[in-house]
C-alpha atoms as a PDB file:
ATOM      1  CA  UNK A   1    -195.321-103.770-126.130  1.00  0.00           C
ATOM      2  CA  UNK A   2    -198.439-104.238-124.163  1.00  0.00           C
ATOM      3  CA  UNK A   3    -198.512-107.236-124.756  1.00  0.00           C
ATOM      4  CA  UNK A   4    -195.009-108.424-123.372  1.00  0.00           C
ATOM      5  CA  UNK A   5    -196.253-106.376-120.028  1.00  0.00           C
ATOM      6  CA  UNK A   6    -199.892-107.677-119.643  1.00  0.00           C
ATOM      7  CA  UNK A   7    -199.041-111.156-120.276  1.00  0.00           C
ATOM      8  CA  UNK A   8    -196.346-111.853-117.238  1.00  0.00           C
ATOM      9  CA  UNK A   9    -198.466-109.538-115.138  1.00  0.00           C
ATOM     10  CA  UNK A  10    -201.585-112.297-115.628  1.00  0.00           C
ATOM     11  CA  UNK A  11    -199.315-115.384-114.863  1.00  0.00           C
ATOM     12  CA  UNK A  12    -198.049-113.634-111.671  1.00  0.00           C
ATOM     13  CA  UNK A  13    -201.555-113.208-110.923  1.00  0.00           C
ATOM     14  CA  UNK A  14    -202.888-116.378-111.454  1.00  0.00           C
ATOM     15  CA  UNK A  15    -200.102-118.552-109.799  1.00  0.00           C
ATOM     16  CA  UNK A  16    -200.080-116.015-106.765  1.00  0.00           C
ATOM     17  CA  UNK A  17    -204.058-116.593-106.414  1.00  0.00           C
ATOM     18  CA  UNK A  18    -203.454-120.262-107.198  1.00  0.00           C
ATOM     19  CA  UNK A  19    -201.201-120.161-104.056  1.00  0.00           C
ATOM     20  CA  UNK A  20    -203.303-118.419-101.908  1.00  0.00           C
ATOM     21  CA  UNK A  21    -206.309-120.489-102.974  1.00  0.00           C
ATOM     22  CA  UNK A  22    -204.560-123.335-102.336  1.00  0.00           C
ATOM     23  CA  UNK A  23    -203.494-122.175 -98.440  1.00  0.00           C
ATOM     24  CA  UNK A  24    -206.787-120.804 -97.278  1.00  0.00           C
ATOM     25  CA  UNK A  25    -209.199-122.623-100.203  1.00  0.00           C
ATOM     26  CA  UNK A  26    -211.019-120.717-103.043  1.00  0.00           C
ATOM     27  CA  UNK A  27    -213.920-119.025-100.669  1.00  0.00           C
ATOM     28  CA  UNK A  28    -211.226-117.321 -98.061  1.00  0.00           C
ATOM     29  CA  UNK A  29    -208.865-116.490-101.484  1.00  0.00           C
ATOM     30  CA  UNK A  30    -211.905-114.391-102.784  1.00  0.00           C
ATOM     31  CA  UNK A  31    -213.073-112.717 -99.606  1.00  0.00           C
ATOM     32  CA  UNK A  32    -209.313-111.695 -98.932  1.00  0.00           C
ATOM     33  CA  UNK A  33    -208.465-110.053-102.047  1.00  0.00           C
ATOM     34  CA  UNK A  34    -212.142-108.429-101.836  1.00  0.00           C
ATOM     35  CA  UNK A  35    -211.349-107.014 -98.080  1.00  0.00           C
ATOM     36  CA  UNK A  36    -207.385-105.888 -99.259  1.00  0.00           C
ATOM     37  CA  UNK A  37    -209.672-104.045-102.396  1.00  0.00           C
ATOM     38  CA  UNK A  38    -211.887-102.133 -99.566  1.00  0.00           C
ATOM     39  CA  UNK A  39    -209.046-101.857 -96.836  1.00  0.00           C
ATOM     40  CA  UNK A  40    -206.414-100.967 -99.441  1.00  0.00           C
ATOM     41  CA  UNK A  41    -208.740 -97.993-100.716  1.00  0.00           C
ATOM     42  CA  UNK A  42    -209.784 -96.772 -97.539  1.00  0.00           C
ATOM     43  CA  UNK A  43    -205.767 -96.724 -95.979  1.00  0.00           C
ATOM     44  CA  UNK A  44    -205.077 -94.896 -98.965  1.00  0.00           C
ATOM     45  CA  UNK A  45    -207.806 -91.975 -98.620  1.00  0.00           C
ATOM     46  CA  UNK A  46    -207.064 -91.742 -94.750  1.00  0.00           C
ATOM     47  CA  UNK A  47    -203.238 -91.209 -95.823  1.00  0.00           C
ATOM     48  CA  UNK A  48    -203.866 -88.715 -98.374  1.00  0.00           C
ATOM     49  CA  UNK A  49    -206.019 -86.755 -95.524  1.00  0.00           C
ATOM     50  CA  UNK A  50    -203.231 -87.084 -93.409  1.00  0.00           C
ATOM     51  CA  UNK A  51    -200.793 -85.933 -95.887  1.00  0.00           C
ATOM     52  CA  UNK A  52    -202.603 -82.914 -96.776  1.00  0.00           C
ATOM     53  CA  UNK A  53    -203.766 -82.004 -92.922  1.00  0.00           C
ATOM     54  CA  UNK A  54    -199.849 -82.398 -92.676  1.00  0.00           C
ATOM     55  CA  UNK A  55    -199.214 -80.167 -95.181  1.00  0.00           C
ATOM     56  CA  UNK A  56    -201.794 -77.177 -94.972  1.00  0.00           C
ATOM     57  CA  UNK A  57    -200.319 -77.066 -91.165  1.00  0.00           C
ATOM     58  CA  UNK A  58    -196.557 -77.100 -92.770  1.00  0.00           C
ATOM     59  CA  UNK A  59    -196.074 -79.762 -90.155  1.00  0.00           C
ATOM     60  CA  UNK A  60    -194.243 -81.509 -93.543  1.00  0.00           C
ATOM     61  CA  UNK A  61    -191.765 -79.953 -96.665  1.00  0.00           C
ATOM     62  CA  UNK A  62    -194.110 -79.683 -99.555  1.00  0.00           C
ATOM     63  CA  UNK A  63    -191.409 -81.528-101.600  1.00  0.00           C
ATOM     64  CA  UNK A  64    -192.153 -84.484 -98.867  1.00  0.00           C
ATOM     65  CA  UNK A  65    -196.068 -84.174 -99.269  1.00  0.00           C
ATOM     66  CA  UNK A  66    -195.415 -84.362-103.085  1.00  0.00           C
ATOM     67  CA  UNK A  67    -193.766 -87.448-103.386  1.00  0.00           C
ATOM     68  CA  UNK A  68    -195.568 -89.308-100.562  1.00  0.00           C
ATOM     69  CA  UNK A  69    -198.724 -87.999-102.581  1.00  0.00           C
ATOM     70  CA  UNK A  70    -197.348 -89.550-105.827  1.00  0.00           C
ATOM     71  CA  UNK A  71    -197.126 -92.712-104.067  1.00  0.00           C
ATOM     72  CA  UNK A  72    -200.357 -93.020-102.327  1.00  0.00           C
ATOM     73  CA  UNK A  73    -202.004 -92.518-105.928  1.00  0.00           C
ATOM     74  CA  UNK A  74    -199.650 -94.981-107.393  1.00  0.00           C
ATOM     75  CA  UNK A  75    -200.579 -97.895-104.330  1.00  0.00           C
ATOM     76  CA  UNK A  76    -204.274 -97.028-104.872  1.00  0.00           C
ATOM     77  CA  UNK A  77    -204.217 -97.111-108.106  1.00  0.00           C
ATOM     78  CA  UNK A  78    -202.649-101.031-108.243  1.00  0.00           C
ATOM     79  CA  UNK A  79    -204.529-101.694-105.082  1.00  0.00           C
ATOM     80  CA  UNK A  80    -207.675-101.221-107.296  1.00  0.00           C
ATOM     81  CA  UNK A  81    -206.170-103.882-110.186  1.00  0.00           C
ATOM     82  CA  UNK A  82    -207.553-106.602-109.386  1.00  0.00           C
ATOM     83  CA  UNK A  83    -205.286-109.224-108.156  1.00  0.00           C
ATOM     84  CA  UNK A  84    -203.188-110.358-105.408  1.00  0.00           C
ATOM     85  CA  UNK A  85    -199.368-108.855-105.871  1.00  0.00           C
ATOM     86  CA  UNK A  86    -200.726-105.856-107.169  1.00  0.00           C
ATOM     87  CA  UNK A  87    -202.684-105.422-103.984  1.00  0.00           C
ATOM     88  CA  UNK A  88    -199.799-106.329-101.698  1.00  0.00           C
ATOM     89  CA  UNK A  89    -197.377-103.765-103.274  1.00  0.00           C
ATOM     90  CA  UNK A  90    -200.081-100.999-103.599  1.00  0.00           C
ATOM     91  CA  UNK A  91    -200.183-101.499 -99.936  1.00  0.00           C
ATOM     92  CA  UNK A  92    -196.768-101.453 -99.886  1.00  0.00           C
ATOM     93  CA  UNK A  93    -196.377 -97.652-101.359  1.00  0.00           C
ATOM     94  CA  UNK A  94    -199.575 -97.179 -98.617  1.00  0.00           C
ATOM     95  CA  UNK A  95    -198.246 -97.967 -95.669  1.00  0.00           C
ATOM     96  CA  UNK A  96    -196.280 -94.963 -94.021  1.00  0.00           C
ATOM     97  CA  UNK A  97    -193.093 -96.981 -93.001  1.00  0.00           C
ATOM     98  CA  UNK A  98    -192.407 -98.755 -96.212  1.00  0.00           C
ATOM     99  CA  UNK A  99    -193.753 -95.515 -98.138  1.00  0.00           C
ATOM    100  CA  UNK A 100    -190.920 -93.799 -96.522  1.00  0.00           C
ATOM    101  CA  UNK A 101    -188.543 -95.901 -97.598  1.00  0.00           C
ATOM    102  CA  UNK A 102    -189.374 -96.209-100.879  1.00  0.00           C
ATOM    103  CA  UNK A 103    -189.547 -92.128-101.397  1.00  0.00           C
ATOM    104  CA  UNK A 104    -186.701 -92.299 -99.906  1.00  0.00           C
ATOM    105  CA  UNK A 105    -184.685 -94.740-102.883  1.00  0.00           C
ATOM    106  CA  UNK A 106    -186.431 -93.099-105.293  1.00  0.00           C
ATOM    107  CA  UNK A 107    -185.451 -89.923-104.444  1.00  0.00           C
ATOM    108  CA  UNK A 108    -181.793 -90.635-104.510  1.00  0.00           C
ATOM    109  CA  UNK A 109    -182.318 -91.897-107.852  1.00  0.00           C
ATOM    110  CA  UNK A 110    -183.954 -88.976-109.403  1.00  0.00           C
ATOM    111  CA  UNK A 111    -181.132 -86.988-107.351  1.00  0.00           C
ATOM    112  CA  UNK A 112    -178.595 -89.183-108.962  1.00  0.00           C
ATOM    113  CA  UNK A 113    -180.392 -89.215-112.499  1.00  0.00           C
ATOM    114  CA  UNK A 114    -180.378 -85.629-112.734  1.00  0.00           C
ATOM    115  CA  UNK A 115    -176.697 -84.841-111.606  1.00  0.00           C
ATOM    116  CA  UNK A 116    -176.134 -86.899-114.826  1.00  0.00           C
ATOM    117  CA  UNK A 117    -178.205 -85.722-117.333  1.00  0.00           C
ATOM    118  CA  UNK A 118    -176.496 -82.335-116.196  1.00  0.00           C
ATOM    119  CA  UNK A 119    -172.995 -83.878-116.566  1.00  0.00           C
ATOM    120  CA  UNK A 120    -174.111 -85.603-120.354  1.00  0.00           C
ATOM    121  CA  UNK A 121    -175.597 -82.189-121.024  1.00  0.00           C
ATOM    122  CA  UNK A 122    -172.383 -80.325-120.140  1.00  0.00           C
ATOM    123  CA  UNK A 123    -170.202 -82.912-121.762  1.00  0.00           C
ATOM    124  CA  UNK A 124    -172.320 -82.988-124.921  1.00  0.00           C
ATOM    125  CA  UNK A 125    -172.150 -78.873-125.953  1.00  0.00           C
ATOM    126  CA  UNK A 126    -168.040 -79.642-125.026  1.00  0.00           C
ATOM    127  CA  UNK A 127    -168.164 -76.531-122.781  1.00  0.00           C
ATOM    128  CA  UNK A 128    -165.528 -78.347-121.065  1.00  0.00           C
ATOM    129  CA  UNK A 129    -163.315 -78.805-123.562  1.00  0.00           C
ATOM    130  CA  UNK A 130    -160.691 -76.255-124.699  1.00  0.00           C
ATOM    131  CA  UNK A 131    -160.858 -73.349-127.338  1.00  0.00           C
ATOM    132  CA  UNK A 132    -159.250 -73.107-130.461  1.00  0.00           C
ATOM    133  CA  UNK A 133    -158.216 -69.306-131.314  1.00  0.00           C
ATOM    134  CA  UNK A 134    -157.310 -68.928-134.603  1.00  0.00           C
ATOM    135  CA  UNK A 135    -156.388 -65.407-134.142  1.00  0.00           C
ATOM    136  CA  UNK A 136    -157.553 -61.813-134.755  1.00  0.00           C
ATOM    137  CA  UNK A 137    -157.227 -59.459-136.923  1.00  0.00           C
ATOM    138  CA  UNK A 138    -155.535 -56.864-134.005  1.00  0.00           C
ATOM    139  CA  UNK A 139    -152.678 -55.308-132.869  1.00  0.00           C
ATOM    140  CA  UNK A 140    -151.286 -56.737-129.057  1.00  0.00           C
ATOM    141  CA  UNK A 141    -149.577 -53.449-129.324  1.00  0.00           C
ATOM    142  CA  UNK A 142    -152.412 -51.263-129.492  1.00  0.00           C
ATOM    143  CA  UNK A 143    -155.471 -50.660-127.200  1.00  0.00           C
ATOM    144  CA  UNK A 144    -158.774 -52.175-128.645  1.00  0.00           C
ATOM    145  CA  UNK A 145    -160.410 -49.043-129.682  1.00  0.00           C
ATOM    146  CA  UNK A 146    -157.332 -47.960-131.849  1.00  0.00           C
ATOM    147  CA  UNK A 147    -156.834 -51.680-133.350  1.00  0.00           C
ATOM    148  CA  UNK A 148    -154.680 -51.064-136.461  1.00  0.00           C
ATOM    149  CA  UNK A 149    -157.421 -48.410-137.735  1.00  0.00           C
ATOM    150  CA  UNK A 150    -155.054 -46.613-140.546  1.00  0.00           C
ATOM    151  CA  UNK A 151    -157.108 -42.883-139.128  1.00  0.00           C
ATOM    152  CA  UNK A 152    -155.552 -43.388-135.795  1.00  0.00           C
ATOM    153  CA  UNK A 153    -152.051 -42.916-137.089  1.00  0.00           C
ATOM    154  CA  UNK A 154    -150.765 -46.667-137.114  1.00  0.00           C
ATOM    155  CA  UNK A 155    -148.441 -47.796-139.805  1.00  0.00           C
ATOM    156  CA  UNK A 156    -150.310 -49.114-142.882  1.00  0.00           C
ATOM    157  CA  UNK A 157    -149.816 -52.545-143.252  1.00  0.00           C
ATOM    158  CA  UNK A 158    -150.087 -54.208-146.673  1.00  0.00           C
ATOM    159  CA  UNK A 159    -153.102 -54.611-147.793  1.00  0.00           C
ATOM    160  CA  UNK A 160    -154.315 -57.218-150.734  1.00  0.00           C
ATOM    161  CA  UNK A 161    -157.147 -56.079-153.066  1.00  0.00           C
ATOM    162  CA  UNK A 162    -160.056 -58.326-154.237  1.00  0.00           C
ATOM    163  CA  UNK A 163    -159.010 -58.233-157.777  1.00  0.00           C
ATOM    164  CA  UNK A 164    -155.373 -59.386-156.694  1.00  0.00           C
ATOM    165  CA  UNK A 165    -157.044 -62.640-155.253  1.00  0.00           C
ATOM    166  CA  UNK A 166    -159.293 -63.039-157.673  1.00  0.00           C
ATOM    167  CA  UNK A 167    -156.631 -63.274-160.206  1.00  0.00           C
ATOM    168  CA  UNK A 168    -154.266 -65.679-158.000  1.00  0.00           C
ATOM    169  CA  UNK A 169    -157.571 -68.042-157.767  1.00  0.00           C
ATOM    170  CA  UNK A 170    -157.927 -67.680-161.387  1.00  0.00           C
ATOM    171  CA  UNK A 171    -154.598 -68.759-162.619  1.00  0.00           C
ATOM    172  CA  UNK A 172    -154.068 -71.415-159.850  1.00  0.00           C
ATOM    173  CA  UNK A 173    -152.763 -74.097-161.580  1.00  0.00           C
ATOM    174  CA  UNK A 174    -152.911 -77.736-159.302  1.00  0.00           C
ATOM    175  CA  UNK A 175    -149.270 -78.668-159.933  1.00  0.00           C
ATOM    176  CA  UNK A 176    -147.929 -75.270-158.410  1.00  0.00           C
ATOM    177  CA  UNK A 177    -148.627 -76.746-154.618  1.00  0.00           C
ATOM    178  CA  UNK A 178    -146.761 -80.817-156.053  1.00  0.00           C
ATOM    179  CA  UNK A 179    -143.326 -81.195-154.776  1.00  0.00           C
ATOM    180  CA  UNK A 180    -139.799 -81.356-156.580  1.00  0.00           C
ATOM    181  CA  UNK A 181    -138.451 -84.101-157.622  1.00  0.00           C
ATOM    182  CA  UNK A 182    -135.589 -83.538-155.243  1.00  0.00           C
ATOM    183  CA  UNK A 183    -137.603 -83.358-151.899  1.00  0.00           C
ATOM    184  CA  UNK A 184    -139.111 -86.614-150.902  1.00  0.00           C
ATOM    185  CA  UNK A 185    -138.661 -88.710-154.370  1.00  0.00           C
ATOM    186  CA  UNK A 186    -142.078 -87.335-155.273  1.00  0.00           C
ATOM    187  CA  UNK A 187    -142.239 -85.023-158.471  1.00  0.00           C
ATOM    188  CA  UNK A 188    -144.258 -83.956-161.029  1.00  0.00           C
ATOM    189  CA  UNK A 189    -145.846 -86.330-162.909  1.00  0.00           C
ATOM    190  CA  UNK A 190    -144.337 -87.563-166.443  1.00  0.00           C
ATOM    191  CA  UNK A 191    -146.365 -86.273-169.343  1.00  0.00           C
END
């Protein structure tokens, strides 16, 4: 994976030095990517005083001074890689207008990334979607407390012992639930 990144990042270097070497010659090339290194660094520190003057005096929301602080360090940082587009878009993220801008995109798309991981999160637990009751074990008649409690002076309902299931289960014979031959043309099968 580093691979596939490093390699187009050192042909867009090289043919965007090429070009600029080739416009001003080799000697001018050198001396302007060396005074975009310096100037690029410096802008960058003079910003981030700003910022923070800006901030300690709450001239600026501190969710402002965060992101334009996350830029600055992100257009030093590839104004210190050496090399030409690198340079020009860490001064890009530098320079207060076009910084502005850009925090500006990117935060509508954390906004808008956010809203949906909250939507995929809501529609992924389904707490959306409808429940299923499959009853309860009360009576609508009654008032929860008293809920069919034979002490409370309900009518006793039947009731089915353990040992009456436990013999149905035991004596269960597969063909009991197979249909008549009369129903649906399906029977029992011939033995």
């Amino acid at each position: 994976m580093p691979l596939l990144i490093a390699l187009p990042y050192f042909i867009l270097e090289i043919l965007t030095f090429w070009a600029l070497a080739s416009w001003l010659g080799l000697g001018w090339a050198i001396l302007a990517i060396i005074v975009a290194f310096f100037g690029g660094l410096w802008l960058a520190a003079a910003q981030m005083r700003s910022i923070s003057q800006a901030a300690a005096t709450q001239k600026i929301d501190p969710g402002q001074a965060a992101g334009d602080t996350g830029l600055l360090a992100a257009g030093a940082v590839l104004v210190a890689l050496p090399g030409i587009a690198t340079t020009l878009l860490g001064l890009l993220l530098i320079i207060p207008p076009t910084r502005m801008v850009i925090r500006k995109i990117l935060a509508r798309k954390l906004r808008t990334s956010i809203e949906n991981l909250g939507v995929r999160s809501f529609e992924a637990t389904n707490m959306y979607r409808e429940r299923a009751s499959y009853g309860n074990f009360r009576d609508p008649n009654t008032q929860a407390s008293q809920a069919g409690h034979p002490s409370q002076g309900q009518p006793n309902h039947e009731v089915i012992d353990e040992a009456e299931i436990q013999e149905w289960t035991s004596n269960l014979d597969p063909e009991d639930f197979l249909r008549d031959e009369g129903d649906s043309g399906k029977g029992k099968p011939e033995k």
